[in-house]
Protein backbone atom coordinates (compact mmCIF):
# COMPACT_ATOMS: atom_id res chain seq x y z
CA UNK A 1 9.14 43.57 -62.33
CA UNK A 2 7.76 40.68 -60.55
CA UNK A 3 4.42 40.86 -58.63
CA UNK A 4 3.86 37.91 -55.99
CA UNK A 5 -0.31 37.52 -54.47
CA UNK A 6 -0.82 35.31 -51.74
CA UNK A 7 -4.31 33.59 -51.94
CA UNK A 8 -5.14 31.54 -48.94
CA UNK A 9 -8.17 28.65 -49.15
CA UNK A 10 -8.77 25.92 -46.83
CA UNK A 11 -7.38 23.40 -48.28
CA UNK A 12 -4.65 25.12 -50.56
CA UNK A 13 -2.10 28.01 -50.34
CA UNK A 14 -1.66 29.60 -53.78
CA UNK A 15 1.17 32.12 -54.59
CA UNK A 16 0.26 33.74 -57.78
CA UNK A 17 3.64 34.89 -59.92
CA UNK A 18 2.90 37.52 -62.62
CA UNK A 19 6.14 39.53 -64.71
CA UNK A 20 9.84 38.63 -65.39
CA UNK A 21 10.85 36.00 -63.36
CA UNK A 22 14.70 37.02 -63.26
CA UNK A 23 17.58 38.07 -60.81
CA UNK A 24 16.83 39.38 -58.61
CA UNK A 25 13.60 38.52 -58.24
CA UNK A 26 14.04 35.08 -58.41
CA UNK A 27 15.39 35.57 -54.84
CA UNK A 28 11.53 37.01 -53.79
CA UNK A 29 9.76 34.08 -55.59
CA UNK A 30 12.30 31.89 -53.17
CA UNK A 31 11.55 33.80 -50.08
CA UNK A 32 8.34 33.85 -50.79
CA UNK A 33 8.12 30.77 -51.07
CA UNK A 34 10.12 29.69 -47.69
CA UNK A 35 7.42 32.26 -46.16
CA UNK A 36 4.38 30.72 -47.37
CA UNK A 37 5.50 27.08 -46.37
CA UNK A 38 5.89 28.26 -42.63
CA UNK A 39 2.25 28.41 -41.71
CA UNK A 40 0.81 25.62 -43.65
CA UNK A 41 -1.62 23.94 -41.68
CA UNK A 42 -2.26 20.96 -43.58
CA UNK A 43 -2.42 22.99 -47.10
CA UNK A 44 -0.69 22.37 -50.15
CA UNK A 45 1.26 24.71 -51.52
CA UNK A 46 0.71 25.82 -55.39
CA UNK A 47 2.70 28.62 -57.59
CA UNK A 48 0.48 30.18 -59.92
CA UNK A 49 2.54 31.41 -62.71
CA UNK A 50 0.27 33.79 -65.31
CA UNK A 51 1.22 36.81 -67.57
CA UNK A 52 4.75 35.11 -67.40
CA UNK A 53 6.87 37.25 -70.18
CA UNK A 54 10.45 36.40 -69.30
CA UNK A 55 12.34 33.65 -67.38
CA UNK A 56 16.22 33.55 -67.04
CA UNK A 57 18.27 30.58 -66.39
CA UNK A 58 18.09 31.62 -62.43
CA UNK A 59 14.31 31.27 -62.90
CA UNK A 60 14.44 28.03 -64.03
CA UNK A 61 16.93 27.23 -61.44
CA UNK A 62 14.31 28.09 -58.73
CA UNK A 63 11.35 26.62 -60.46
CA UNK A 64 13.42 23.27 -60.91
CA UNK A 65 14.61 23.96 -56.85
CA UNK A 66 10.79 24.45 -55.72
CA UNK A 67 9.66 21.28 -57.72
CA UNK A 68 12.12 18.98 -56.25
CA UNK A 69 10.99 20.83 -52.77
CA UNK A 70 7.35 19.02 -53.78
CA UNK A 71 5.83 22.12 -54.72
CA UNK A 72 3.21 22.19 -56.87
CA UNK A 73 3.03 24.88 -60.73
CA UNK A 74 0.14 25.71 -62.44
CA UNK A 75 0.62 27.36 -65.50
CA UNK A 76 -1.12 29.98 -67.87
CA UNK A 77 0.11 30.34 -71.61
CA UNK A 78 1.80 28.80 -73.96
CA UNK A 79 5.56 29.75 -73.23
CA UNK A 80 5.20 29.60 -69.21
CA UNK A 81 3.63 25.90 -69.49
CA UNK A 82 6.38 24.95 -72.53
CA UNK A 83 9.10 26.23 -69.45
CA UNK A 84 7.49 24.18 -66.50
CA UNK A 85 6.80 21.05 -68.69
CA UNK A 86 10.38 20.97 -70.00
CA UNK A 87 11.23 21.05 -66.09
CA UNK A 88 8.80 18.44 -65.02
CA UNK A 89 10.24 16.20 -67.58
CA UNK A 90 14.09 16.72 -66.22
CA UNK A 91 12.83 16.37 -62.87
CA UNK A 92 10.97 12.86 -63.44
CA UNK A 93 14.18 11.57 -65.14
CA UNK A 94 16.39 12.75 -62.52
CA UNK A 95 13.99 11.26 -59.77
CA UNK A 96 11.50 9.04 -61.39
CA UNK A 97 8.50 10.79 -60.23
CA UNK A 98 6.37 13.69 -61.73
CA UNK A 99 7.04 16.76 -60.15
CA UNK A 100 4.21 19.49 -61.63
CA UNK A 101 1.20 19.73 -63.79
């Protein structure tokens, strides 16, 4: 299961990921995603990823798709933030920039 909150501020959007991030959800965290970033305003977008237990290789996928796509992670516990830092890391080799926090 895969729960997705929508947390709107005025100067961030924050979509806050909680369960298994794994097919098919990985799919709504995408969608999701694409929805959020249509009605922006001037806000910066930010997934929230806490009480994380599993992510498949398709997670990664879309983590590693939304970073390149300039979105921004913050992470609670140890094996979600080991999983987004490993990510970060191929992302700044593969375009020189850090991609994540």
């Amino acid at each position: 299961m895969l729960k997705i909150s929508l947390i709107d501020s005025a100067t961030q959007r924050r979509l806050v990921v909680e369960g298994k991030l794994l097919a098919p959800w990985v799919a709504e965290l995408r969608s999701a995603c694409e929805k959020a970033r249509a009605d922006l305003r001037g806000r910066e977008l930010v997934i929230e990823m806490k009480h994380i237990t599993t992510i498949s290789q398709e997670g990664e996928n879309v983590i590693l798709e939304l970073m390149n796509g300039g979105i921004k992670f913050r992470c609670h516990g140890v094996f979600t933030k080991h999983v987004v830092k490993q990510l970060t890391r191929l992302t700044s080799r593969n375009s020189g920039t850090r991609a994540g926090d």
